[in-house]
N, C-alpha and C. Protein backbone atom coordinates (compact mmCIF):
# COMPACT_ATOMS: atom_id res chain seq x y z
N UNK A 1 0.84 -1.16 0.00
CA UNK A 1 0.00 0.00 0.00
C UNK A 1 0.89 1.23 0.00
N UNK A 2 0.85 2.11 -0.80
CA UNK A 2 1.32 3.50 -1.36
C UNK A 2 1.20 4.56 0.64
N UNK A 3 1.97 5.09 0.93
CA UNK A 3 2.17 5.52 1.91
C UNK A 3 1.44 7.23 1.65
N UNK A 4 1.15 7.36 0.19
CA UNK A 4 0.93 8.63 0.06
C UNK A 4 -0.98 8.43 0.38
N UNK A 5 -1.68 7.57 0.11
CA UNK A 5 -2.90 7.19 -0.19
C UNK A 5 -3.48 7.72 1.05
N UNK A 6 -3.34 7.97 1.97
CA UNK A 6 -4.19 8.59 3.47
C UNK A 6 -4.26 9.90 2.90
N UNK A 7 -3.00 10.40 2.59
CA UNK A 7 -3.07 12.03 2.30
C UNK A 7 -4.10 12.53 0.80
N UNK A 8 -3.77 11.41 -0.17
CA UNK A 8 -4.38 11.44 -1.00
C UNK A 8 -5.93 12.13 -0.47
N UNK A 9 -6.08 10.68 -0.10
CA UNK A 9 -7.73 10.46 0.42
C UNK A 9 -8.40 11.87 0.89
N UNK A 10 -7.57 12.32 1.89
CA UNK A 10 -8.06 13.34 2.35
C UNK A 10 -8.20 14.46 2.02
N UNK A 11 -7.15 14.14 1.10
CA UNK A 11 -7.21 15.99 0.19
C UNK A 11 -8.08 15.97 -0.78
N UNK A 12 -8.59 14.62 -1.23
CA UNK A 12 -9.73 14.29 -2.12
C UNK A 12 -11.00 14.98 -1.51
N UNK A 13 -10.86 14.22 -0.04
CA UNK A 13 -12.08 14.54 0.57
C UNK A 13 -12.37 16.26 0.82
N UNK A 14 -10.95 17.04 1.17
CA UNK A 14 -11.05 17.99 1.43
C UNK A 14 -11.35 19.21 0.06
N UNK A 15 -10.99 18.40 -0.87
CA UNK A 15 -11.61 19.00 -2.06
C UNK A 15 -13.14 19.26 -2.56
N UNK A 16 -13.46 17.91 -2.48
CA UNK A 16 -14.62 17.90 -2.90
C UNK A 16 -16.17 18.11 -1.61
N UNK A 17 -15.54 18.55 -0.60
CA UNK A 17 -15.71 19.18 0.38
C UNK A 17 -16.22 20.84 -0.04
N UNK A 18 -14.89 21.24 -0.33
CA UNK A 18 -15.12 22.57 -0.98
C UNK A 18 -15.86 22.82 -1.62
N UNK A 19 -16.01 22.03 -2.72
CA UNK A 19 -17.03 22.03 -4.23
C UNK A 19 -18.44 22.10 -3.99
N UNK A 20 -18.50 21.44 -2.79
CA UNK A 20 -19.90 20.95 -2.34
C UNK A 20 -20.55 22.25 -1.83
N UNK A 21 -19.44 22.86 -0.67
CA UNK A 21 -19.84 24.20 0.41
C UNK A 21 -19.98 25.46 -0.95
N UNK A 22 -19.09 25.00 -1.90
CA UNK A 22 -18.99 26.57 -2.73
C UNK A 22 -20.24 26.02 -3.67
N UNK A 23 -20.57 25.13 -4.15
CA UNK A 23 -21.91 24.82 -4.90
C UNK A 23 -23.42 25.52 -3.85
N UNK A 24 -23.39 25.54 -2.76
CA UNK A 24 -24.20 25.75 -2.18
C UNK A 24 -24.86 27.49 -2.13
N UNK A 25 -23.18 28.35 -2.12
CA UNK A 25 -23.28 29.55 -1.99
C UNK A 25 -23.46 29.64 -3.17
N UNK A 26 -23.13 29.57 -4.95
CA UNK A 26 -23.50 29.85 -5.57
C UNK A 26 -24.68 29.39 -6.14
N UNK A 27 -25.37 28.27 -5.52
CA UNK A 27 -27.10 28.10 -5.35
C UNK A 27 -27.98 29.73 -4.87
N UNK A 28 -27.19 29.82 -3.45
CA UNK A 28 -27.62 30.87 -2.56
C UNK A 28 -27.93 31.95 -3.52
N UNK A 29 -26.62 32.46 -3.95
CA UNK A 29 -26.64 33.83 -5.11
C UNK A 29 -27.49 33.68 -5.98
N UNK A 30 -27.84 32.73 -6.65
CA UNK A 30 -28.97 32.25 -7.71
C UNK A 30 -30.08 32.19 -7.30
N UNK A 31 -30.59 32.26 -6.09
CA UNK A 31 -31.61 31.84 -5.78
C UNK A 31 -32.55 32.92 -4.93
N UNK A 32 -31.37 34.05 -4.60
CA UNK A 32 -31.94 35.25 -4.24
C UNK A 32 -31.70 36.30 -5.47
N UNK A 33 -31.42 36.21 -6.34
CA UNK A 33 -31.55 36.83 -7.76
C UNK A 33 -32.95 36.78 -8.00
N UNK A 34 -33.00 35.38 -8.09
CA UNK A 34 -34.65 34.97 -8.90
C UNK A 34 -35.61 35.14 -7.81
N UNK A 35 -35.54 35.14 -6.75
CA UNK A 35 -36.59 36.24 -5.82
C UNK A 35 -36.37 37.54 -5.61
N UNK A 36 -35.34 38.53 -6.18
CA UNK A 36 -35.65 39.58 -6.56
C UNK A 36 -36.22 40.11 -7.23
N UNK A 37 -36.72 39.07 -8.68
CA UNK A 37 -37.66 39.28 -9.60
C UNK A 37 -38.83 39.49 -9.26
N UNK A 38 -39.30 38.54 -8.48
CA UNK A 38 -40.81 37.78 -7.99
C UNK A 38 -40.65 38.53 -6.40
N UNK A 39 -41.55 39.74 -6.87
CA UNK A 39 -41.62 40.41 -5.51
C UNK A 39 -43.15 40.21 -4.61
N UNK A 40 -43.14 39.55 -3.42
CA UNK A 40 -44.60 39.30 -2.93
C UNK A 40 -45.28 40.43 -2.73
N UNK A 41 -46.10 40.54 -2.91
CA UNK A 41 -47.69 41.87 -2.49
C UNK A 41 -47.44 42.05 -0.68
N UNK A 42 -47.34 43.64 -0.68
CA UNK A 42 -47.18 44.11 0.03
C UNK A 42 -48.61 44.85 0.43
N UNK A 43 -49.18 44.85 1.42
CA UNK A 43 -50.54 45.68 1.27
C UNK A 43 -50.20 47.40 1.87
N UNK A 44 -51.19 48.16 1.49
CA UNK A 44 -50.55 49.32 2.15
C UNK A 44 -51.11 49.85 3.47
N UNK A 45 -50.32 50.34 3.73
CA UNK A 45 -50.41 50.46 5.78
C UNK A 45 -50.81 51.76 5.76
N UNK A 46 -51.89 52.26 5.86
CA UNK A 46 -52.45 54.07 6.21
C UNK A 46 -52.35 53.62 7.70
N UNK A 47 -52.37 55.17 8.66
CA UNK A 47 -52.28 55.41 9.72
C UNK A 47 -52.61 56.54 10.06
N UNK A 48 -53.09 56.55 11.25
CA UNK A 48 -53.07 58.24 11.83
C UNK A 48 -54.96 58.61 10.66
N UNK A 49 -54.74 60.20 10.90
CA UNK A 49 -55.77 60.57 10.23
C UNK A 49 -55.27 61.26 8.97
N UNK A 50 -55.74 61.01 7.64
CA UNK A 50 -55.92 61.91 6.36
C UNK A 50 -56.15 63.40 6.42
N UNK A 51 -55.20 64.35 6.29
CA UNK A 51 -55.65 66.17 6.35
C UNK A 51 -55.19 66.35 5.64
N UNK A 52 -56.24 66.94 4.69
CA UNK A 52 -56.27 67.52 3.40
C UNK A 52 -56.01 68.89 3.60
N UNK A 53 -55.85 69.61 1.97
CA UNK A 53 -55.86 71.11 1.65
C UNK A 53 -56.85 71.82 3.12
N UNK A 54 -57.78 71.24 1.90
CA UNK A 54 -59.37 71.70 2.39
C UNK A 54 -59.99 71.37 3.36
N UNK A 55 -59.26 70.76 4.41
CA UNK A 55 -59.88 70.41 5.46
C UNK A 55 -59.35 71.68 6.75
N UNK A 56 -57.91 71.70 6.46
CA UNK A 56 -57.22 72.76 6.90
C UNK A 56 -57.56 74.10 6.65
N UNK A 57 -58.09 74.14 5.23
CA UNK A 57 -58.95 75.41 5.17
C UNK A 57 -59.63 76.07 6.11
N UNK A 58 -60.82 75.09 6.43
CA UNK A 58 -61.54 75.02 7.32
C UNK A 58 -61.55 75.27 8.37
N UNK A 59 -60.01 75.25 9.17
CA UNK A 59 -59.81 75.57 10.50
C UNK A 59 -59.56 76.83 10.34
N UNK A 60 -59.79 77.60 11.40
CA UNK A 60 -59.80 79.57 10.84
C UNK A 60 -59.89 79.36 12.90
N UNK A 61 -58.99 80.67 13.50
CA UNK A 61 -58.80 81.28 14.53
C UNK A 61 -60.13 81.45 15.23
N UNK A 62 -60.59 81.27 16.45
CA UNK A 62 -61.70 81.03 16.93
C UNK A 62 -62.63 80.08 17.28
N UNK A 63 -62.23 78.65 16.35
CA UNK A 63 -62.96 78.03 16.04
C UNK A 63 -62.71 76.77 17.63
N UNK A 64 -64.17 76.40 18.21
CA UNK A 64 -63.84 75.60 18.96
C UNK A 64 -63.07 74.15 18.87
N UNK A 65 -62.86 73.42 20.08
CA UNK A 65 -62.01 72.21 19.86
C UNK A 65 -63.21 71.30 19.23
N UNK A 66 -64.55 71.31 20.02
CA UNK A 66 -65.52 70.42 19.13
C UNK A 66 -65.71 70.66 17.61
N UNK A 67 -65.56 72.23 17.29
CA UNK A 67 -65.53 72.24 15.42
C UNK A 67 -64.30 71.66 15.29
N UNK A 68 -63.30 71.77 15.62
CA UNK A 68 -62.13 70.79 14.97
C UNK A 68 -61.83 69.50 14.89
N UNK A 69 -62.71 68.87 15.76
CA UNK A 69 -63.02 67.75 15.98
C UNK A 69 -63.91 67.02 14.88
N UNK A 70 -65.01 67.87 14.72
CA UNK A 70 -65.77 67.62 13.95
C UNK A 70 -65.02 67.46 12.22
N UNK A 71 -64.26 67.97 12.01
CA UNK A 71 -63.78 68.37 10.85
C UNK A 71 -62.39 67.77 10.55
N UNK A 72 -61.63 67.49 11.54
CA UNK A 72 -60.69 66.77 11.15
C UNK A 72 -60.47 65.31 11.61
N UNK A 73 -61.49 65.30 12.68
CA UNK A 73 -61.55 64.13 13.51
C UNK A 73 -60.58 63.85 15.14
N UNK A 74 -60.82 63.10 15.16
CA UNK A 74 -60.09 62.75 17.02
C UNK A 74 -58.58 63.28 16.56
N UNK A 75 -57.72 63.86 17.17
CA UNK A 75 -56.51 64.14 17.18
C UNK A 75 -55.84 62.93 17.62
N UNK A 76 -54.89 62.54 16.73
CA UNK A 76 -53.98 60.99 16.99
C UNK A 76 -52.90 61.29 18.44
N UNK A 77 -52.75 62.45 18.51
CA UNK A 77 -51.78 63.13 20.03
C UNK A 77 -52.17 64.22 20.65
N UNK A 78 -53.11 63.94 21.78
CA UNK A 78 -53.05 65.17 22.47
C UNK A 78 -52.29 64.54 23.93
N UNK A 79 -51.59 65.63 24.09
CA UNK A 79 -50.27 65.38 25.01
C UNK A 79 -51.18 66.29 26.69
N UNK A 80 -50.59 65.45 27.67
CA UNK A 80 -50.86 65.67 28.98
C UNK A 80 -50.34 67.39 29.01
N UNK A 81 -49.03 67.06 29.13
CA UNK A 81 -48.37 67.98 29.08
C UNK A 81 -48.36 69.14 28.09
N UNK A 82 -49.05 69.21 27.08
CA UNK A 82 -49.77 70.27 25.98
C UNK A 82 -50.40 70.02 25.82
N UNK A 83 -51.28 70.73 26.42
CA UNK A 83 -53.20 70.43 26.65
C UNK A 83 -53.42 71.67 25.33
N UNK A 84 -52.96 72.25 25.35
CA UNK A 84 -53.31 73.07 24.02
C UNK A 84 -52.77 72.79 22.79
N UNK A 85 -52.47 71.57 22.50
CA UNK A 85 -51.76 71.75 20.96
C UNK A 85 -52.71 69.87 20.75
N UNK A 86 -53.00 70.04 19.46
CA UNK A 86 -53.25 68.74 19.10
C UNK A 86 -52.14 68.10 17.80
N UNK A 87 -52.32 66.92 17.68
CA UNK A 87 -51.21 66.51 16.83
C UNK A 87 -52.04 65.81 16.10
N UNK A 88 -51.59 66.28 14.93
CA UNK A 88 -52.78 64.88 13.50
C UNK A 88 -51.50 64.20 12.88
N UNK A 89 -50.88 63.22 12.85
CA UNK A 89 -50.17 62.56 12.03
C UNK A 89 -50.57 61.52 11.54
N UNK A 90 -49.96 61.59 9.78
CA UNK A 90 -50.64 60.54 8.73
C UNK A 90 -49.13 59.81 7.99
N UNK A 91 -49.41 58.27 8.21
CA UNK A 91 -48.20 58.11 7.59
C UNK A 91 -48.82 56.86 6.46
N UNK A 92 -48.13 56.77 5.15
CA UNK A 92 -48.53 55.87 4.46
C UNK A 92 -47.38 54.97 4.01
N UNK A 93 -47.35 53.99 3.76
CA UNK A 93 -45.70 52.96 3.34
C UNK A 93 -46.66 52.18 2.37
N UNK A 94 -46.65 52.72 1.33
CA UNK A 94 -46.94 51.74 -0.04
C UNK A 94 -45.83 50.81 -1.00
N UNK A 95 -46.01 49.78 -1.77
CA UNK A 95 -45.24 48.86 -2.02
C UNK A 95 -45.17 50.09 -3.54
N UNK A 96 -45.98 50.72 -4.16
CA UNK A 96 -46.45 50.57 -5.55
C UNK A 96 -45.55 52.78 -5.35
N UNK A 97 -45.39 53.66 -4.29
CA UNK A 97 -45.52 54.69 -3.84
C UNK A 97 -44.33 55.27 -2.77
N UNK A 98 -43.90 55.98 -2.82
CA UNK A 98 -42.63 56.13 -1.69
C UNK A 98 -43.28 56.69 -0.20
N UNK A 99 -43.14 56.64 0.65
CA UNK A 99 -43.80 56.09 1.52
C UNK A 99 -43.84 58.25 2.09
N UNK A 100 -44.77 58.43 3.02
CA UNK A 100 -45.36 59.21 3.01
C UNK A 100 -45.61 59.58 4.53
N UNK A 101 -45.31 60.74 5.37
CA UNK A 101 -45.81 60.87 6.19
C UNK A 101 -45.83 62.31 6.34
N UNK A 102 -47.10 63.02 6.76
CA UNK A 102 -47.51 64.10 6.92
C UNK A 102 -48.06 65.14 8.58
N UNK A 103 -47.78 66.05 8.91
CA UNK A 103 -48.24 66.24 10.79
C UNK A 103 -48.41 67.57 10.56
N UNK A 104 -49.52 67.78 11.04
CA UNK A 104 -50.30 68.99 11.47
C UNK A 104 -50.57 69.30 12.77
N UNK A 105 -50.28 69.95 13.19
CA UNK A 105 -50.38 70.65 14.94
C UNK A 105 -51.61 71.80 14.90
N UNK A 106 -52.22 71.64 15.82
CA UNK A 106 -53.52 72.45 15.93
C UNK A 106 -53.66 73.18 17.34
N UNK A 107 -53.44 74.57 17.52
CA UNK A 107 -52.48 74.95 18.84
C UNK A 107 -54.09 76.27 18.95
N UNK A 108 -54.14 75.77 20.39
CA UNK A 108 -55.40 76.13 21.14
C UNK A 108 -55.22 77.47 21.87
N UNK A 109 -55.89 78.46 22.52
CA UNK A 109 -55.60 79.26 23.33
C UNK A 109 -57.56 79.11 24.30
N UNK A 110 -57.50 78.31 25.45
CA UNK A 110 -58.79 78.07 26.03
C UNK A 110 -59.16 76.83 25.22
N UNK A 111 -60.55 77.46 24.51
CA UNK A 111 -61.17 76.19 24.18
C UNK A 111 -61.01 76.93 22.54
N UNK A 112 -60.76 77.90 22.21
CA UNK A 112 -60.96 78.08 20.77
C UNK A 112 -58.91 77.80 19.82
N UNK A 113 -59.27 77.67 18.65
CA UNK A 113 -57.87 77.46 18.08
C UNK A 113 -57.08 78.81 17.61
N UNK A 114 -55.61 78.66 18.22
CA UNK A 114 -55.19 80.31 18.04
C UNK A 114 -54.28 80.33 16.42
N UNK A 115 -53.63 78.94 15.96
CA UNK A 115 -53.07 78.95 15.11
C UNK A 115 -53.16 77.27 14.56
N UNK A 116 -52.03 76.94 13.61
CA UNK A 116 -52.04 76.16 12.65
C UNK A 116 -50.93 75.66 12.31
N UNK A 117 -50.27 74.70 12.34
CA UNK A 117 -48.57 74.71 11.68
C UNK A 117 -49.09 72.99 10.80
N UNK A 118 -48.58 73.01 9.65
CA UNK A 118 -48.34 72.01 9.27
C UNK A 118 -47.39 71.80 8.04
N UNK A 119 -47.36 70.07 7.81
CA UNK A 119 -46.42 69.71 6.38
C UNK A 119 -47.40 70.49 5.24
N UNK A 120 -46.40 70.22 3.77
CA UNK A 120 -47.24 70.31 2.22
C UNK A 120 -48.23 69.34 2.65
N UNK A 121 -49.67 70.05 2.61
CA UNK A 121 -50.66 68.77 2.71
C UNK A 121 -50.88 68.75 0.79
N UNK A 122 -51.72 67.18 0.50
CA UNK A 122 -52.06 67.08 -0.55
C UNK A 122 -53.94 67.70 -0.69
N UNK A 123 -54.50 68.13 -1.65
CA UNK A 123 -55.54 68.17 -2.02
C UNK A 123 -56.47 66.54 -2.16
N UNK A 124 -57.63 66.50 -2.01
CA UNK A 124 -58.38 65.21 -1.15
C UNK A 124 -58.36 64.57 -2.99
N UNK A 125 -57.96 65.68 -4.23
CA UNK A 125 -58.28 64.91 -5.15
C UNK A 125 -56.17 64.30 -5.76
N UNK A 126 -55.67 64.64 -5.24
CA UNK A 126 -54.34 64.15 -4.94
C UNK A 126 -54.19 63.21 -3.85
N UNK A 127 -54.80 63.12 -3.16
CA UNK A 127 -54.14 62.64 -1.83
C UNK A 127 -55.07 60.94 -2.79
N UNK A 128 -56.26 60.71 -3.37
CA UNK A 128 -57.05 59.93 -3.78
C UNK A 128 -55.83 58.94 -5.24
N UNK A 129 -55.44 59.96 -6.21
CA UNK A 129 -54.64 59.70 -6.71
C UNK A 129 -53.27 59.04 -6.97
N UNK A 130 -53.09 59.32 -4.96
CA UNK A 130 -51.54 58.64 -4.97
C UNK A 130 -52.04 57.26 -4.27
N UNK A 131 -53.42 57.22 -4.17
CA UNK A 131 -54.21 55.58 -3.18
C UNK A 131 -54.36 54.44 -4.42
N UNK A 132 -54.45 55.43 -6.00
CA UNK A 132 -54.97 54.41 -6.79
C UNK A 132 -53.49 54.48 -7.61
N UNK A 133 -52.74 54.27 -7.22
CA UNK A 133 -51.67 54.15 -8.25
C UNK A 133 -51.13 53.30 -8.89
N UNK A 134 -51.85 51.79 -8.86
CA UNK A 134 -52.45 50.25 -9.38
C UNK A 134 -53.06 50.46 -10.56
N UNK A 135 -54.31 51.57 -10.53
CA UNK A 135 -54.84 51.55 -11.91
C UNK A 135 -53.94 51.67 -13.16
N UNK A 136 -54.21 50.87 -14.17
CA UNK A 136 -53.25 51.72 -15.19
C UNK A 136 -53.80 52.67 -15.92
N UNK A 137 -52.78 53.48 -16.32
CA UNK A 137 -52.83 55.40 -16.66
C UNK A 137 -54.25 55.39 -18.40
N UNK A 138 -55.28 55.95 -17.76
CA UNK A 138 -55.81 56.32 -19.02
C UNK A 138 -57.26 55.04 -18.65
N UNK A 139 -57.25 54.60 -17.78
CA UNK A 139 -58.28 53.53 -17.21
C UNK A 139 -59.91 54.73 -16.72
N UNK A 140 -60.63 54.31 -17.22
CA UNK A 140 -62.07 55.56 -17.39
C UNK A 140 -62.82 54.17 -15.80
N UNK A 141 -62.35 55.56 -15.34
CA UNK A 141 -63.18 55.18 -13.32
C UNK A 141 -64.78 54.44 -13.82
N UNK A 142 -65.51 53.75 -13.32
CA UNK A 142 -66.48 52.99 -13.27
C UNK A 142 -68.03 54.20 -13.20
N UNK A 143 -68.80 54.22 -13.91
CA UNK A 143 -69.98 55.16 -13.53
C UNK A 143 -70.47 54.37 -12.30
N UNK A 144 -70.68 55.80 -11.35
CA UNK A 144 -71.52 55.36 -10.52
C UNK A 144 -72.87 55.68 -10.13
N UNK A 145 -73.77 55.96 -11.68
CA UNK A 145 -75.14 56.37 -11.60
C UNK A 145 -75.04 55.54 -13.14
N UNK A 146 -76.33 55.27 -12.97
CA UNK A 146 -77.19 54.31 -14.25
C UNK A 146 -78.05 55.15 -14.61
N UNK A 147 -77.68 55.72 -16.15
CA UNK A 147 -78.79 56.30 -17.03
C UNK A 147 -79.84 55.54 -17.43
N UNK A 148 -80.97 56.32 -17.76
CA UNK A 148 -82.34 55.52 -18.13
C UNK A 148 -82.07 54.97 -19.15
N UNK A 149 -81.42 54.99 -20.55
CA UNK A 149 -81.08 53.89 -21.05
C UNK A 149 -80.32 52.51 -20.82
N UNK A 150 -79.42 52.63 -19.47
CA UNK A 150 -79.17 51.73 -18.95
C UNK A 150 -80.25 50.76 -18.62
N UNK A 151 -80.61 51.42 -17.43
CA UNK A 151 -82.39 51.22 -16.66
C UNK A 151 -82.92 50.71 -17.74
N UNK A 152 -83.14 50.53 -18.82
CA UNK A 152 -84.81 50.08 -19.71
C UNK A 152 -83.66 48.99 -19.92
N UNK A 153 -82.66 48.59 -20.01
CA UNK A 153 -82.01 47.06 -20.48
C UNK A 153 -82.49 46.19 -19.34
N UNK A 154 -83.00 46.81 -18.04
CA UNK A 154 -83.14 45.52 -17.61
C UNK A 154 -85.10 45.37 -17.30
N UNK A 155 -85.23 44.30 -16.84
CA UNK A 155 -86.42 43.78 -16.48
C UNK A 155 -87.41 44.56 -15.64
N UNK A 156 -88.70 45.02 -15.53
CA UNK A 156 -89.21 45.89 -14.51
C UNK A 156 -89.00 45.05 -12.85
N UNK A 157 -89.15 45.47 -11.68
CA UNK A 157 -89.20 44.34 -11.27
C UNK A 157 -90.40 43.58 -10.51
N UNK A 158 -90.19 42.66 -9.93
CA UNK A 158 -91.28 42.30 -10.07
C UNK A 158 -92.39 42.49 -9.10
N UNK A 159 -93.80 42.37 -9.74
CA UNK A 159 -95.16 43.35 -8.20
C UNK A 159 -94.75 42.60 -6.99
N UNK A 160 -94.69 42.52 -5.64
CA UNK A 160 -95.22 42.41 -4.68
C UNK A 160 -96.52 41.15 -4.67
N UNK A 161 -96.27 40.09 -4.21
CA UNK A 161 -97.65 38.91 -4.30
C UNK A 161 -98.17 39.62 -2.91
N UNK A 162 -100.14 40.12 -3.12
CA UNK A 162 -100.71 40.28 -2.18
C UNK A 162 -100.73 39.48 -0.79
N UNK A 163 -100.94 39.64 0.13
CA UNK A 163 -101.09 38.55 1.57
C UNK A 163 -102.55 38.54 1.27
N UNK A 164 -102.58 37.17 1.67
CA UNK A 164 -103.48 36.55 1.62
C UNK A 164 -104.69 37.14 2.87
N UNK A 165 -105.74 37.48 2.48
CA UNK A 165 -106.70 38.11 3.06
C UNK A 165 -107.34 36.76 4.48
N UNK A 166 -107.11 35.35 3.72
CA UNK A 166 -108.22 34.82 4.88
C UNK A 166 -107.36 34.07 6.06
N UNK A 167 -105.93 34.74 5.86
CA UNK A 167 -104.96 34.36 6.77
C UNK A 167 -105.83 34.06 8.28
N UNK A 168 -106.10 33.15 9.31
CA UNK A 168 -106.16 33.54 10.92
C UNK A 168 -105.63 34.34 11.56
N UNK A 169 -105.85 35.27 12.71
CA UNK A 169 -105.19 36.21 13.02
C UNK A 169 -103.91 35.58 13.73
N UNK A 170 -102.78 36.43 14.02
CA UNK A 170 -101.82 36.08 14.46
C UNK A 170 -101.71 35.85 16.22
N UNK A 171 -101.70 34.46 16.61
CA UNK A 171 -101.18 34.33 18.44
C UNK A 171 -100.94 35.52 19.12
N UNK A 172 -102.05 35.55 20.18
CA UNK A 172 -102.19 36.92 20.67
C UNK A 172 -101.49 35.84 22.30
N UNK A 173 -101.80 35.14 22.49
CA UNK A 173 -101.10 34.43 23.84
C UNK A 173 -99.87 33.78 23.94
N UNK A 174 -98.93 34.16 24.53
CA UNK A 174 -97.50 33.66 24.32
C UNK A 174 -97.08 32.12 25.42
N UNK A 175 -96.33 31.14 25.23
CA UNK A 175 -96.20 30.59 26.40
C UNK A 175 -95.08 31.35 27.20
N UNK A 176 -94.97 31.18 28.56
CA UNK A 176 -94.16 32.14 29.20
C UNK A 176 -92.52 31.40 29.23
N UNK A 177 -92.08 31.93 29.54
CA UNK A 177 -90.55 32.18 29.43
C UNK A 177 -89.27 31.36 29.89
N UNK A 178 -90.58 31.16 31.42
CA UNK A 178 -89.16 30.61 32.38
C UNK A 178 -90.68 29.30 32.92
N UNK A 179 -89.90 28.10 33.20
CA UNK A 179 -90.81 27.05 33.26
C UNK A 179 -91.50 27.40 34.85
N UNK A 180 -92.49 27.04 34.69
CA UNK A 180 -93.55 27.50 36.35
C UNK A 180 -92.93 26.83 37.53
N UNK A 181 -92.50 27.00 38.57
CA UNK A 181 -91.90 26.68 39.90
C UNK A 181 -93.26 25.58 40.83
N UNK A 182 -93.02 24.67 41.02
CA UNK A 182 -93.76 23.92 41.70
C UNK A 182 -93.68 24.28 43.39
C-alpha cells in the first residue's frame, strides 16, 4: 500500500468538500436573484388621520375644539403635558408609492384654536390619486349612476304577491318564558 494514499484520500475529501460548500453559496446567489424578480404583495399600511388642503382650510382662529373635531376628527396626540396643541399625524408605506408621512399641529388658546402649523398637505383629489396608483394610466373610473337607457335594459321588477286576506289572526297568547316553579 502506497504511503501517500491517506493524504491522498483526504485531500480528495477535502476538495470535494469545498465544491460541495462553494456549490451551495452559488445556489444561494442564484436563488436570491430569482426572488428579486418575484416580488410578494405588500398591502398598504395608512395610519393616523388623512388632512387635506381643504380640510385645513376650514380651520380659521376662533374656532372651537368640538368644530375641529368635527372636521378633522379625534386628534392621533393630544399630550398631557400640551393640553393646548393637538397633533394629526398621517403616515402611508406603499409597495407601488414612496412612503409618506404628513403632521399637522392644531395649537389652542382656552377652548378656541389660536393657530395652525403644518407639512405640504395634498388636495383630497391628490391625496385619492396617490391611493390608486395600481390603476393603469388612461383607465375611465367605473360610472356610478345608471342612465335611463341603462335602466330600460333591464327587467321591470317584479309586483309584490298580495297577503293573503283569509290568513287567521296572528297568536295573541305567548307561552311564558321561564318554566312555572312547583
Amino acid at each position: 500500500m502506497s504511503a501517500y494514499l491517506p493524504s491522498r484520500l483526504s485531500f480528495t475529501l477535502i476538495a470535494a468538500l469545498g465544491v460541495a460548500l462553494s456549490g451551495c453559496s452559488s445556489f444561494d446567489a442564484a436563488s436570491t436573484k430569482a426572488i428579486g424578480v418575484i416580488t410578494p404583495y405588500k398591502m398598504d399600511i395608512v395610519q393616523g388621520n388623512v388632512v387635506t388642503r381643504e380640510q385645513l382650510a376650514l380651520i380659521k382662529p376662533g374656532l372651537t375644539r368640538l368644530q375641529v373635531r368635527d372636521i378633522m376628527g379625534t386628534a392621533l396626540l393630544t399630550s398631557v403635558f400640551h393640553a393646548d396643541r393637538w397633533d394629526y399625524i398621517f403616515t402611508l408605506k406603499s409597495q407601488s408609492a414612496k412612503n409618506q408621512q404628513r403632521k399637522v399641529a392644531v395649537f389652542f388658546k382656552g377652548d378656541a384654536v389660536e393657530r395652525t402649523e403644518s407639512d405640504e398637505l395634498p388636495s383630497e383629489i391628490e391625496f385619492v390619486a396617490t391611493l390608486q396608483s395600481w390603476v393603469p394610466a388612461g383607465t375611465k373610473p367605473p360610472s356610478l349612476e345608471a342612465s335611463e337607457d341603462v335602466l330600460k335594459k333591464f327587467p321591470p321588477p317584479a309586483k309584490p304577491v298580495a297577503a293573503d286576506q283569509n290568513l287567521p289572526p296572528a297568536r295573541l297568547s305567548y307561552p311564558p318564558l321561564e318554566a312555572p316553579t312547583k
